[in-house]
PDB file of N, CA and C in Angstrom:
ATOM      1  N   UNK A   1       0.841  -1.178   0.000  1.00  0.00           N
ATOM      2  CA  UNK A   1       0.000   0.000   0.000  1.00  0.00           C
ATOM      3  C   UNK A   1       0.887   1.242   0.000  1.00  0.00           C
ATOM      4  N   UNK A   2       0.522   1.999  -0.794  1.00  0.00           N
ATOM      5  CA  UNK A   2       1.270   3.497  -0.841  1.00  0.00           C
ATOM      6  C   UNK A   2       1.397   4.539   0.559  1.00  0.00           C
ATOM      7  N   UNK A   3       2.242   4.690   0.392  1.00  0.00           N
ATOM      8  CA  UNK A   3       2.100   6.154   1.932  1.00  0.00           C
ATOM      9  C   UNK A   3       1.232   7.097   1.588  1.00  0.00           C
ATOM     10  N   UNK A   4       0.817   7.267   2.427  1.00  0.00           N
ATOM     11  CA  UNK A   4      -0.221   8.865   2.411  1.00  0.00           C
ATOM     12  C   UNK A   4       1.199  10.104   2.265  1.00  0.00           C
ATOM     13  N   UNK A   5      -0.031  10.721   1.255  1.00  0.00           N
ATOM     14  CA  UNK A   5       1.522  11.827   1.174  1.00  0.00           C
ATOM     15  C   UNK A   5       0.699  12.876   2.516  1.00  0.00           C
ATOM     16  N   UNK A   6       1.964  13.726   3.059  1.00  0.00           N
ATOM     17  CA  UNK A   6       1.821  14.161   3.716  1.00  0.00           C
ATOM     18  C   UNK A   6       1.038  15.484   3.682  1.00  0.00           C
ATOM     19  N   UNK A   7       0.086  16.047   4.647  1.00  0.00           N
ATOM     20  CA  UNK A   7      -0.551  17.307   4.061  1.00  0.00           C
ATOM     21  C   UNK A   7       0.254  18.404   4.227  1.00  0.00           C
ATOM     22  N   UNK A   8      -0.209  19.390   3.812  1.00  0.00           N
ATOM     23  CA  UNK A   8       0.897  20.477   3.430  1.00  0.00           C
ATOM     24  C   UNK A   8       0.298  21.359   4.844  1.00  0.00           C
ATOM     25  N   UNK A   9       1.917  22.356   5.447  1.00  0.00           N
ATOM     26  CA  UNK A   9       1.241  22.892   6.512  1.00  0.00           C
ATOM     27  C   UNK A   9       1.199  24.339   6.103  1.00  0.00           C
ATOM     28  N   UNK A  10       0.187  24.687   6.896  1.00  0.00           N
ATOM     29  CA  UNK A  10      -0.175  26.530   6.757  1.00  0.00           C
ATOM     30  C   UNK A  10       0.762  27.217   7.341  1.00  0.00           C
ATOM     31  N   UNK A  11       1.362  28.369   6.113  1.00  0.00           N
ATOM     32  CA  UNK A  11       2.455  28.997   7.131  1.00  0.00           C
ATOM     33  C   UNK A  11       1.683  30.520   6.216  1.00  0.00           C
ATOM     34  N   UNK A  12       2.325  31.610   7.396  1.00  0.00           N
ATOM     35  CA  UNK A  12       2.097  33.009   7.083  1.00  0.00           C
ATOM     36  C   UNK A  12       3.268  33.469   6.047  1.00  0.00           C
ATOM     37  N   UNK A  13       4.374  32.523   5.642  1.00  0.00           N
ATOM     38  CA  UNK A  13       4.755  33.004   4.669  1.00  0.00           C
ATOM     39  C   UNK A  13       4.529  32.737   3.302  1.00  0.00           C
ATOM     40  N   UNK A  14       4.792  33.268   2.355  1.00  0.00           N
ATOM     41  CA  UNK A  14       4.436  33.125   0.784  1.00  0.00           C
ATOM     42  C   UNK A  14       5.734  31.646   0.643  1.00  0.00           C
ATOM     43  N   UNK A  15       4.824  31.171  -0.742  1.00  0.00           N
ATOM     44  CA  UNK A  15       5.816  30.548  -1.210  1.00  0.00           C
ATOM     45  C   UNK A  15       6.330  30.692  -2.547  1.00  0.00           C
ATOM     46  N   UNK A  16       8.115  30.688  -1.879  1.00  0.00           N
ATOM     47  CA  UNK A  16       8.998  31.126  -2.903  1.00  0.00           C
ATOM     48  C   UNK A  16       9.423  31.053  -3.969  1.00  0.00           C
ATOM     49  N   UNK A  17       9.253  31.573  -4.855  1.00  0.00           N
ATOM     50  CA  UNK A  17      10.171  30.300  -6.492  1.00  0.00           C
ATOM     51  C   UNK A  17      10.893  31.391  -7.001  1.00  0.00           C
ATOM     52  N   UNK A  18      11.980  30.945  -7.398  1.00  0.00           N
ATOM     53  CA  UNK A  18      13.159  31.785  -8.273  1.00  0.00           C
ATOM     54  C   UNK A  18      13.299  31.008  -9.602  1.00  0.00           C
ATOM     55  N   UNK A  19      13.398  31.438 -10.613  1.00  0.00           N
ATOM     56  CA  UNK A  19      13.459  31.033 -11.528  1.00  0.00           C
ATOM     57  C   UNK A  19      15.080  31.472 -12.676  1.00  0.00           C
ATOM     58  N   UNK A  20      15.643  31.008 -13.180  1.00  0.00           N
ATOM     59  CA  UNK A  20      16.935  31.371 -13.875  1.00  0.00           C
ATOM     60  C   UNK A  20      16.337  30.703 -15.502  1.00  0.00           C
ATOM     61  N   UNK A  21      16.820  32.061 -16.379  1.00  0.00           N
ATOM     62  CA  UNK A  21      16.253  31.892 -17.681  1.00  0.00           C
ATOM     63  C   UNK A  21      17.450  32.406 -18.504  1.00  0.00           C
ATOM     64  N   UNK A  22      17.377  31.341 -19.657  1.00  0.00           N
ATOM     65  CA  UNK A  22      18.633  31.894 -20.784  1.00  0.00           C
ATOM     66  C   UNK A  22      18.098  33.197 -21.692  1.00  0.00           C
ATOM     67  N   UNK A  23      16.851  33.766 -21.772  1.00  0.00           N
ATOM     68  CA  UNK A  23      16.387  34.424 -22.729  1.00  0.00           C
ATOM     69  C   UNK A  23      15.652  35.441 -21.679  1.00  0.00           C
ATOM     70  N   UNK A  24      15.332  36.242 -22.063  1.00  0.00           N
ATOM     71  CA  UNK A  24      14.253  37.511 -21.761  1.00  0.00           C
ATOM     72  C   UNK A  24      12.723  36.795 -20.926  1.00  0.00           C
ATOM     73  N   UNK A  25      12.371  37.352 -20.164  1.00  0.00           N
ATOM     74  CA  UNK A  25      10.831  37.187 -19.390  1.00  0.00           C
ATOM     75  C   UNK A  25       9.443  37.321 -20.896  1.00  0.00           C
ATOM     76  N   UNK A  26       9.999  38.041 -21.907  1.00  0.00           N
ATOM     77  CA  UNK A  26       9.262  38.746 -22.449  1.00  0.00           C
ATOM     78  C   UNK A  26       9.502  38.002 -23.952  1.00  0.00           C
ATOM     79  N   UNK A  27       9.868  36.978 -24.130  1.00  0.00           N
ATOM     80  CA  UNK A  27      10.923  36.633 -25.246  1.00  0.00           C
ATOM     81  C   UNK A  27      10.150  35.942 -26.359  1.00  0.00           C
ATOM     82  N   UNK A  28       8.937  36.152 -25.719  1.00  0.00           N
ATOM     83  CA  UNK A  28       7.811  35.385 -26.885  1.00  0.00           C
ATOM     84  C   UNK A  28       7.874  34.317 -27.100  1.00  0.00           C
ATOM     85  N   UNK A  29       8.242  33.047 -27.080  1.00  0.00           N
ATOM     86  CA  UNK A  29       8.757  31.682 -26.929  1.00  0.00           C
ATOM     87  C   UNK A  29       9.039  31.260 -25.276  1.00  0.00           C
ATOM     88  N   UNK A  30      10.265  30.691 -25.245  1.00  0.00           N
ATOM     89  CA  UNK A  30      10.573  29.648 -24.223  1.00  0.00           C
ATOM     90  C   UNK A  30      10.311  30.061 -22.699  1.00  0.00           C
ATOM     91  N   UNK A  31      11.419  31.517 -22.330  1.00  0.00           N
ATOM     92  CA  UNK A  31      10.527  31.760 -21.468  1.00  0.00           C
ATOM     93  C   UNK A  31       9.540  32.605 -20.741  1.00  0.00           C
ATOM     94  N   UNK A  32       9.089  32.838 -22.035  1.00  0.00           N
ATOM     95  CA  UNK A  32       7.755  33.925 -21.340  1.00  0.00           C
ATOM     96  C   UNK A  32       6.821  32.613 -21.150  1.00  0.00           C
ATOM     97  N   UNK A  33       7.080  31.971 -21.604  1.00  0.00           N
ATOM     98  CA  UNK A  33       5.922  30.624 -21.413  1.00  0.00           C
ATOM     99  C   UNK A  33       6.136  30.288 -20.201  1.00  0.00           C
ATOM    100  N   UNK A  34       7.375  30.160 -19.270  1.00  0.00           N
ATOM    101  CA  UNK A  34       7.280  29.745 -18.125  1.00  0.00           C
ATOM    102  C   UNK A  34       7.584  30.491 -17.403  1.00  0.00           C
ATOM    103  N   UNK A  35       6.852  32.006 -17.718  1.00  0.00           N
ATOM    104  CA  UNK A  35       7.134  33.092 -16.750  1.00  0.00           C
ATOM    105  C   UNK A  35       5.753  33.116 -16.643  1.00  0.00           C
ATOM    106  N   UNK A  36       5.304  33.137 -17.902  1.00  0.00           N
ATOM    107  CA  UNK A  36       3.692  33.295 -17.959  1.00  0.00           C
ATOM    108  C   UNK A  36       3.018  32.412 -17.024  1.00  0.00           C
ATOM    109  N   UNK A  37       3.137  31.288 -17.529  1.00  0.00           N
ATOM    110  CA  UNK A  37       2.911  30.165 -16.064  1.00  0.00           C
ATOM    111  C   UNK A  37       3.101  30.416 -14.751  1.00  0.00           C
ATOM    112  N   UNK A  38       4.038  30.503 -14.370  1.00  0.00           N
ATOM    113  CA  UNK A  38       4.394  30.683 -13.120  1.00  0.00           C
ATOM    114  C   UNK A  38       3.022  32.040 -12.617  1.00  0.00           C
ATOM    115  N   UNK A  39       3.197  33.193 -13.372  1.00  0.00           N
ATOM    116  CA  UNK A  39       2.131  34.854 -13.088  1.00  0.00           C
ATOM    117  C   UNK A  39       0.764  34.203 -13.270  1.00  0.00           C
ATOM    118  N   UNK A  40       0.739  32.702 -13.885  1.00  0.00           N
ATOM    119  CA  UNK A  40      -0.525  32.619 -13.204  1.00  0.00           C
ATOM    120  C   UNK A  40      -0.860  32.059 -12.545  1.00  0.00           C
ATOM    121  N   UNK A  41      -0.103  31.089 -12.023  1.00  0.00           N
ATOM    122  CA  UNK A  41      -0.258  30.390 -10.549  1.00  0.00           C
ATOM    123  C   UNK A  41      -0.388  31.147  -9.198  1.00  0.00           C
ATOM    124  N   UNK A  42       0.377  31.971  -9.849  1.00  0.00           N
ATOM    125  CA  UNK A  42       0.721  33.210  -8.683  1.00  0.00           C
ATOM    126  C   UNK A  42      -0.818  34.019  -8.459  1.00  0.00           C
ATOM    127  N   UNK A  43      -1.558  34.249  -9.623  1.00  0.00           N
ATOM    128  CA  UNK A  43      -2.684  35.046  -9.571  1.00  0.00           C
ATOM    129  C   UNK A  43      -3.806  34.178  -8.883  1.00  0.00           C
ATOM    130  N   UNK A  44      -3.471  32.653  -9.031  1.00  0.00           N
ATOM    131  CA  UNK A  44      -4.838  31.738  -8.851  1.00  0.00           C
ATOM    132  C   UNK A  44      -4.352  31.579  -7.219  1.00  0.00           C
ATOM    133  N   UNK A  45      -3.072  31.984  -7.075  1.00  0.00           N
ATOM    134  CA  UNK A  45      -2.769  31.010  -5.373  1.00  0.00           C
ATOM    135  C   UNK A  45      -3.708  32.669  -4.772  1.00  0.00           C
ATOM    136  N   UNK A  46      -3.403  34.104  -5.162  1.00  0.00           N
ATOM    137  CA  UNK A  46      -3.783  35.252  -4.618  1.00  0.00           C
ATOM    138  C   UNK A  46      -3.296  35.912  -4.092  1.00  0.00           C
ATOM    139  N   UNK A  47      -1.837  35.905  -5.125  1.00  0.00           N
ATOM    140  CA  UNK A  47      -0.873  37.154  -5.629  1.00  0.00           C
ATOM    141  C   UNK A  47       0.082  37.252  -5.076  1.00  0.00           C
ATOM    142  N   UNK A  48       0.929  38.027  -4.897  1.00  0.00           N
ATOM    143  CA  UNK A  48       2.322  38.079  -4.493  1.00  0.00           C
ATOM    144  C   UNK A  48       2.611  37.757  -2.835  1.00  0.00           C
ATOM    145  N   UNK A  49       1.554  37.737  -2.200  1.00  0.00           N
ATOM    146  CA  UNK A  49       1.158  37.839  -0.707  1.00  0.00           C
ATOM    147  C   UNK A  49       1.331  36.049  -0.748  1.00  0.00           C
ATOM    148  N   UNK A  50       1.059  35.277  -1.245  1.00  0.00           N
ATOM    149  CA  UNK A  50       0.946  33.905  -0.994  1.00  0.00           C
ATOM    150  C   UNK A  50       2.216  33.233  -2.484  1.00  0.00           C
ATOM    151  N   UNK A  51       2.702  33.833  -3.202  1.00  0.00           N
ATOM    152  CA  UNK A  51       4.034  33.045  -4.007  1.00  0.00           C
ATOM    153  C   UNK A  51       4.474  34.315  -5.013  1.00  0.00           C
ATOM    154  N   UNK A  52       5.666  34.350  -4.243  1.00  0.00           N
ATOM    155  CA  UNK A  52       6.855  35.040  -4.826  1.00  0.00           C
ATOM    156  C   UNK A  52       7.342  34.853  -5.719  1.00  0.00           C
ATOM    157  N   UNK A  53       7.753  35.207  -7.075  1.00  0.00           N
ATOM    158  CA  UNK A  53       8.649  34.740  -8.067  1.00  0.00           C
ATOM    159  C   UNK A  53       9.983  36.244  -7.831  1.00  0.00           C
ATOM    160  N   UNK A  54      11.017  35.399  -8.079  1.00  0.00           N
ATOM    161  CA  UNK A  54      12.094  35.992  -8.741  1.00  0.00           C
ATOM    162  C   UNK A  54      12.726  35.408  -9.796  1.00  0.00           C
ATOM    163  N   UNK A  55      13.136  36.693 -10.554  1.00  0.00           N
ATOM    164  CA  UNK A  55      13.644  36.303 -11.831  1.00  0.00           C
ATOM    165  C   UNK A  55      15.256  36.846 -12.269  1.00  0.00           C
ATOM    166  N   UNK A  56      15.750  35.667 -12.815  1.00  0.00           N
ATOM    167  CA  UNK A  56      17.271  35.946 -13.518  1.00  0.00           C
ATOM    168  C   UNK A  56      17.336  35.767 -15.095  1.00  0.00           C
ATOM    169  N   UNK A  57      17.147  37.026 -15.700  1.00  0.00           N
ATOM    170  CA  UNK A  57      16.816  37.157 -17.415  1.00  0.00           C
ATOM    171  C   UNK A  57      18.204  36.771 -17.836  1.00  0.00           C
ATOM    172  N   UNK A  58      18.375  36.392 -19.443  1.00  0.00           N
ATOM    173  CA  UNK A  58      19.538  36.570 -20.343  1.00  0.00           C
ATOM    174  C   UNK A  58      20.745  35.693 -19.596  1.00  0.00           C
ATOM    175  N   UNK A  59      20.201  34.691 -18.924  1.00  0.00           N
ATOM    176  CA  UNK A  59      21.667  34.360 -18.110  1.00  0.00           C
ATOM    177  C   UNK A  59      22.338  33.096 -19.209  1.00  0.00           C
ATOM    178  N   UNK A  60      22.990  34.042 -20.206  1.00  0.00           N
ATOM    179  CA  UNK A  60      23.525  32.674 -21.558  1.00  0.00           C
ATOM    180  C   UNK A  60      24.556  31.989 -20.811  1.00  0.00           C
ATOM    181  N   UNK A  61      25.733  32.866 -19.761  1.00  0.00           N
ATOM    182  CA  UNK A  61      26.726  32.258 -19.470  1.00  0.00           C
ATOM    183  C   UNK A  61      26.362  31.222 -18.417  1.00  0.00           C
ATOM    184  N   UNK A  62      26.699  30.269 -18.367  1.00  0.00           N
ATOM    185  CA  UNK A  62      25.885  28.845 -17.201  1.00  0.00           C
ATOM    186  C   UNK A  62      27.021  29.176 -16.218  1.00  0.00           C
ATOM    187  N   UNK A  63      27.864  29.649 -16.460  1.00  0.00           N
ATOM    188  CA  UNK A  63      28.797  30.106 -14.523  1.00  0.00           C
ATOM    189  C   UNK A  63      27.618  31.412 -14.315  1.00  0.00           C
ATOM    190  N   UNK A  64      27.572  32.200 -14.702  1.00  0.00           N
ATOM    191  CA  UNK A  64      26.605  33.064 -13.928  1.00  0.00           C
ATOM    192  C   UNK A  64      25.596  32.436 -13.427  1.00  0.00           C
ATOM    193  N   UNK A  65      24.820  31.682 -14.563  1.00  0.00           N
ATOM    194  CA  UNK A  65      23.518  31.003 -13.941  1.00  0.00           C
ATOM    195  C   UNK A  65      23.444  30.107 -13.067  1.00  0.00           C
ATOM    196  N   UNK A  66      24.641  29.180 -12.808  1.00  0.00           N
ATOM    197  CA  UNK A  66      25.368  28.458 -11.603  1.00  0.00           C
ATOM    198  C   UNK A  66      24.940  29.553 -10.517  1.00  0.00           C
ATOM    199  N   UNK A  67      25.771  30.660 -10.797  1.00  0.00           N
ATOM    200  CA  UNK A  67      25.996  31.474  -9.802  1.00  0.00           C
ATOM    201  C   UNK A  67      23.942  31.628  -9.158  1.00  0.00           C
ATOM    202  N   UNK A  68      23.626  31.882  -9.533  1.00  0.00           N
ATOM    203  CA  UNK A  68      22.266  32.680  -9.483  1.00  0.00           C
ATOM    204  C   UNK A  68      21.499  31.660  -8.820  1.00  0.00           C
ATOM    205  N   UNK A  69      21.477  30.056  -9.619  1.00  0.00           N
ATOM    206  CA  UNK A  69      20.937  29.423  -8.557  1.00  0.00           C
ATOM    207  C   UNK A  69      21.252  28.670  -6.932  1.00  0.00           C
ATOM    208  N   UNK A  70      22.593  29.064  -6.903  1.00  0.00           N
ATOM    209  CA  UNK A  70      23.250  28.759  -5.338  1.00  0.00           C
ATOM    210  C   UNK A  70      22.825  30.204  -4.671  1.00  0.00           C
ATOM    211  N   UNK A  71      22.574  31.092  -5.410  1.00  0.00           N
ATOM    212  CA  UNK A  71      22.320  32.539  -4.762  1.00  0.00           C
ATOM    213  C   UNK A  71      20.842  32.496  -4.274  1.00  0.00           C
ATOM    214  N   UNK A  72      19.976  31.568  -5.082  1.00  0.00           N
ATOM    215  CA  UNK A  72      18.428  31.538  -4.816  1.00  0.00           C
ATOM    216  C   UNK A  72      18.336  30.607  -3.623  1.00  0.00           C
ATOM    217  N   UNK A  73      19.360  29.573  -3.912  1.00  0.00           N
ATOM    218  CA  UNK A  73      18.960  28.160  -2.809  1.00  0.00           C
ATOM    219  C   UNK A  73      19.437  29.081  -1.469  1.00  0.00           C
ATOM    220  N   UNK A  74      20.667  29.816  -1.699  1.00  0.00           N
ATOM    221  CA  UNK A  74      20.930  29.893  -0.632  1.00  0.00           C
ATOM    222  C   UNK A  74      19.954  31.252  -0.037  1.00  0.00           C
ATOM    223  N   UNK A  75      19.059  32.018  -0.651  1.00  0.00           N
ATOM    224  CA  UNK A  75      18.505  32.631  -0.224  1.00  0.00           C
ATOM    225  C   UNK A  75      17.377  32.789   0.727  1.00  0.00           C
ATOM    226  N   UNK A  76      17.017  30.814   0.143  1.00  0.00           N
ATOM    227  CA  UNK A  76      16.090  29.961   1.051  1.00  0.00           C
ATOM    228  C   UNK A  76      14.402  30.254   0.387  1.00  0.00           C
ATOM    229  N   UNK A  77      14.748  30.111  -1.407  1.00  0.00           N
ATOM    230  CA  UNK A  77      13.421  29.800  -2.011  1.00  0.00           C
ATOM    231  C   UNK A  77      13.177  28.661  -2.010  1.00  0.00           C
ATOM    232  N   UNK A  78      11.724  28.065  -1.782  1.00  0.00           N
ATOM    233  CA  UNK A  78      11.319  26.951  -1.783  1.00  0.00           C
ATOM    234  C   UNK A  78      11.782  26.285  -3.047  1.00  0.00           C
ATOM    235  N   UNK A  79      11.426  26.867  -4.273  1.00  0.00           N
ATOM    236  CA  UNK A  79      11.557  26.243  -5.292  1.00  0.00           C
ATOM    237  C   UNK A  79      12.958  27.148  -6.552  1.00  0.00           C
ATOM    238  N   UNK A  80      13.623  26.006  -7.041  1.00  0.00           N
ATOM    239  CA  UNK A  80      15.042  27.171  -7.742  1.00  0.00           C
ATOM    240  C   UNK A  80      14.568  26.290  -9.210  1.00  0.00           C
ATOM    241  N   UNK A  81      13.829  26.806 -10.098  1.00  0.00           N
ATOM    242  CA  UNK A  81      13.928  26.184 -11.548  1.00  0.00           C
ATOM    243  C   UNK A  81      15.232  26.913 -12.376  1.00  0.00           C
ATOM    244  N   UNK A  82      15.512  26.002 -12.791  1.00  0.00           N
ATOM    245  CA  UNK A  82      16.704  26.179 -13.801  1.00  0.00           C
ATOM    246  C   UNK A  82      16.270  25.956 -15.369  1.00  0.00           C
ATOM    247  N   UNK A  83      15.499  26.874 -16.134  1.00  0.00           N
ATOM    248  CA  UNK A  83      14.760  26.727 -16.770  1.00  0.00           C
ATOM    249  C   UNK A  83      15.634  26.386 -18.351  1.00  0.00           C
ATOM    250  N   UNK A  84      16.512  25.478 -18.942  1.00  0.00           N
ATOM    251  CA  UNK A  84      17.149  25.280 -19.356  1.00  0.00           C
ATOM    252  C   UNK A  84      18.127  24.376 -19.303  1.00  0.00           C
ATOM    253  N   UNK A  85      18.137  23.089 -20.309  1.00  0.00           N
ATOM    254  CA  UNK A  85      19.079  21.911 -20.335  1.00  0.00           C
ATOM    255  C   UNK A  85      20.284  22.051 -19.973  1.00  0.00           C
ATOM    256  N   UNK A  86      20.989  23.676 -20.445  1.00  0.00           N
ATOM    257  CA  UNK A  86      22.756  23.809 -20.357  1.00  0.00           C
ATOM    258  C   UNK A  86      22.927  24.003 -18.769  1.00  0.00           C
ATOM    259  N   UNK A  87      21.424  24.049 -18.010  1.00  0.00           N
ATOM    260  CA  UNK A  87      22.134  24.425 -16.652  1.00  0.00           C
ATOM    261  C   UNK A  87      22.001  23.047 -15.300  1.00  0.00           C
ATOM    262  N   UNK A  88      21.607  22.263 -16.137  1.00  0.00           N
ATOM    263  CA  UNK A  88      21.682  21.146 -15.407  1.00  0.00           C
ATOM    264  C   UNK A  88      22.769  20.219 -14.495  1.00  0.00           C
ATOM    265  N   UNK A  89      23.885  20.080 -15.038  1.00  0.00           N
ATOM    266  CA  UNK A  89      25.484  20.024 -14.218  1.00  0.00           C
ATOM    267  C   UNK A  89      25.108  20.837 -13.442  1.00  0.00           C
ATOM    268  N   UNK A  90      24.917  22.228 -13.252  1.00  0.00           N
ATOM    269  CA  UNK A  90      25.009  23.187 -12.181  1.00  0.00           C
ATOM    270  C   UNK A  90      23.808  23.259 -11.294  1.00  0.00           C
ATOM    271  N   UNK A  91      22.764  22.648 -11.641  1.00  0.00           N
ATOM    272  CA  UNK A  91      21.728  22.760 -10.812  1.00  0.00           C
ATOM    273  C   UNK A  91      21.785  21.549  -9.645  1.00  0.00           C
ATOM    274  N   UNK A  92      22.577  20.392 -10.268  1.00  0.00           N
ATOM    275  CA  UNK A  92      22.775  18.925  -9.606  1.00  0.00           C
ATOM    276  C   UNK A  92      23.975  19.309  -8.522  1.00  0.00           C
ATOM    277  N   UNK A  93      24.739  19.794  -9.052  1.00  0.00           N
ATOM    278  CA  UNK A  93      25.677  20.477  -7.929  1.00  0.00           C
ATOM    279  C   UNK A  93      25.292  21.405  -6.700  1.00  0.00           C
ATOM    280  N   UNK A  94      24.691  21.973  -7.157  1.00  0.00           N
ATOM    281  CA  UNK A  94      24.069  23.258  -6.196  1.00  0.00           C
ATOM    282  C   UNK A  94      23.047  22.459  -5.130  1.00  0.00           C
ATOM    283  N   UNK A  95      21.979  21.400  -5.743  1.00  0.00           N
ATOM    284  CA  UNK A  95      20.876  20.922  -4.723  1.00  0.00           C
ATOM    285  C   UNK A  95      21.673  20.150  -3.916  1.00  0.00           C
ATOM    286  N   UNK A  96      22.564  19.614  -4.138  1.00  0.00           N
ATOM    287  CA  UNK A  96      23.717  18.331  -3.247  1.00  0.00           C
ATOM    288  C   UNK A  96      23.657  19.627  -1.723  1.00  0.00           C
ATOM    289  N   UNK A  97      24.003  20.409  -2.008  1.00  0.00           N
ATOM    290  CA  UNK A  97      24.244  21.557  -0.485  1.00  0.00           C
ATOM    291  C   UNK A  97      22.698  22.347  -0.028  1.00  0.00           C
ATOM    292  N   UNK A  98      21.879  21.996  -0.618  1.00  0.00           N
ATOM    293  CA  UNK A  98      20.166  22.408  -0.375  1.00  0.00           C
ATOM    294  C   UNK A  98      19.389  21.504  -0.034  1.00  0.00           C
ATOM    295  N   UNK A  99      19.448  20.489   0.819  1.00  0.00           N
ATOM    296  CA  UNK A  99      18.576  19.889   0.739  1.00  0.00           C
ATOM    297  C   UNK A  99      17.379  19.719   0.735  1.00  0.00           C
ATOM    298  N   UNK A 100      16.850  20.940   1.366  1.00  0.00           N
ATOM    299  CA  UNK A 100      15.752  21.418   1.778  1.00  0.00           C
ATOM    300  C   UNK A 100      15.200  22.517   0.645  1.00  0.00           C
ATOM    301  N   UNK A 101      16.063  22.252  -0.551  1.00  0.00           N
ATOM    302  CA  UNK A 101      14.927  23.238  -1.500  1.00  0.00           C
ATOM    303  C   UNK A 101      15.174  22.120  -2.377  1.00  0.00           C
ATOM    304  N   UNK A 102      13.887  22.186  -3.149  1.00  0.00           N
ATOM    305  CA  UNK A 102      13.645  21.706  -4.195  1.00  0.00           C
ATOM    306  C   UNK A 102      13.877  22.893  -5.648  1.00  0.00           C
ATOM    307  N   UNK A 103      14.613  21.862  -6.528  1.00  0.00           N
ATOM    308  CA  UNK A 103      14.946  22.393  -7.797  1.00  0.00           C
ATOM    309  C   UNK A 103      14.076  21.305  -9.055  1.00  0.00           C
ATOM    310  N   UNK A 104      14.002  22.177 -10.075  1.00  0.00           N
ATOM    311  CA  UNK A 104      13.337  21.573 -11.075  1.00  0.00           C
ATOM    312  C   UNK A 104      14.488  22.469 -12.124  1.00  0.00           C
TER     313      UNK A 104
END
C-alpha cells in the first residue's frame, strides 16, 4: 500500500520560487511561457502575498547562472527552476548543499 503523502502545513509566509532563464521574461517563446505560467499560478494562489517569483533574465553564461541558482537556494526559495538543459550540471551540484529546497 502506498504512503499517504503528507498534508501540506499553513504557514504566514508566501511561497517562494526563483526562476533562472537563458532568454528575456518577455521573449515570446521559451521563457515567457514559463514566466507566464508561473504569473498565473501566482494570480490563482492570490498574488504576491501567498508566491513570490524571482527572476534571472539573459543568463547565456551557465557560470553566472550556476551562480544565481546557489544565490536563490541559498537565499532559502522553496523552489530554484533552472529553466534550461545547459544548466543542469550546475543545478545537480548546487541541490547536493540544499537539501531542503527543491529544484526543477
Amino acid at each position: 500500500m502506498p504512503a499517504a503523502a503528507t498534508p501540506a502545513v499553513a504557514t504566514d509566509e508566501p511561497f517562494r520560487i526563483a526562476i533562472v532563464m537563458p532568454s528575456s521574461k518577455d521573449d515570446i517563446a521559451w521563457s515567457q511561457s514559463m514566466y507566464s505560467a508561473l504569473v498565473a499560478v501566482q494570480t490563482e494562489m492570490g498574488g504576491e502575498s501567498a508566491l513570490e517569483i524571482a527572476v534571472s533574465e539573459n543568463m547565456f553564461q551557465v557560470a553566472d547562472a550556476a551562480a544565481a541558482i546557489r544565490g536563490y537556494a541559498a537565499d532559502d526559495n522553496d523552489l530554484v527552476i533552472a529553466h534550461g538543459t545547459q544548466y543542469g550540471d550546475s543545478m545537480f551540484e548546487v541541490a547536493i548543499d540544499f537539501p531542503e529546497t527543491s529544484f526543477a
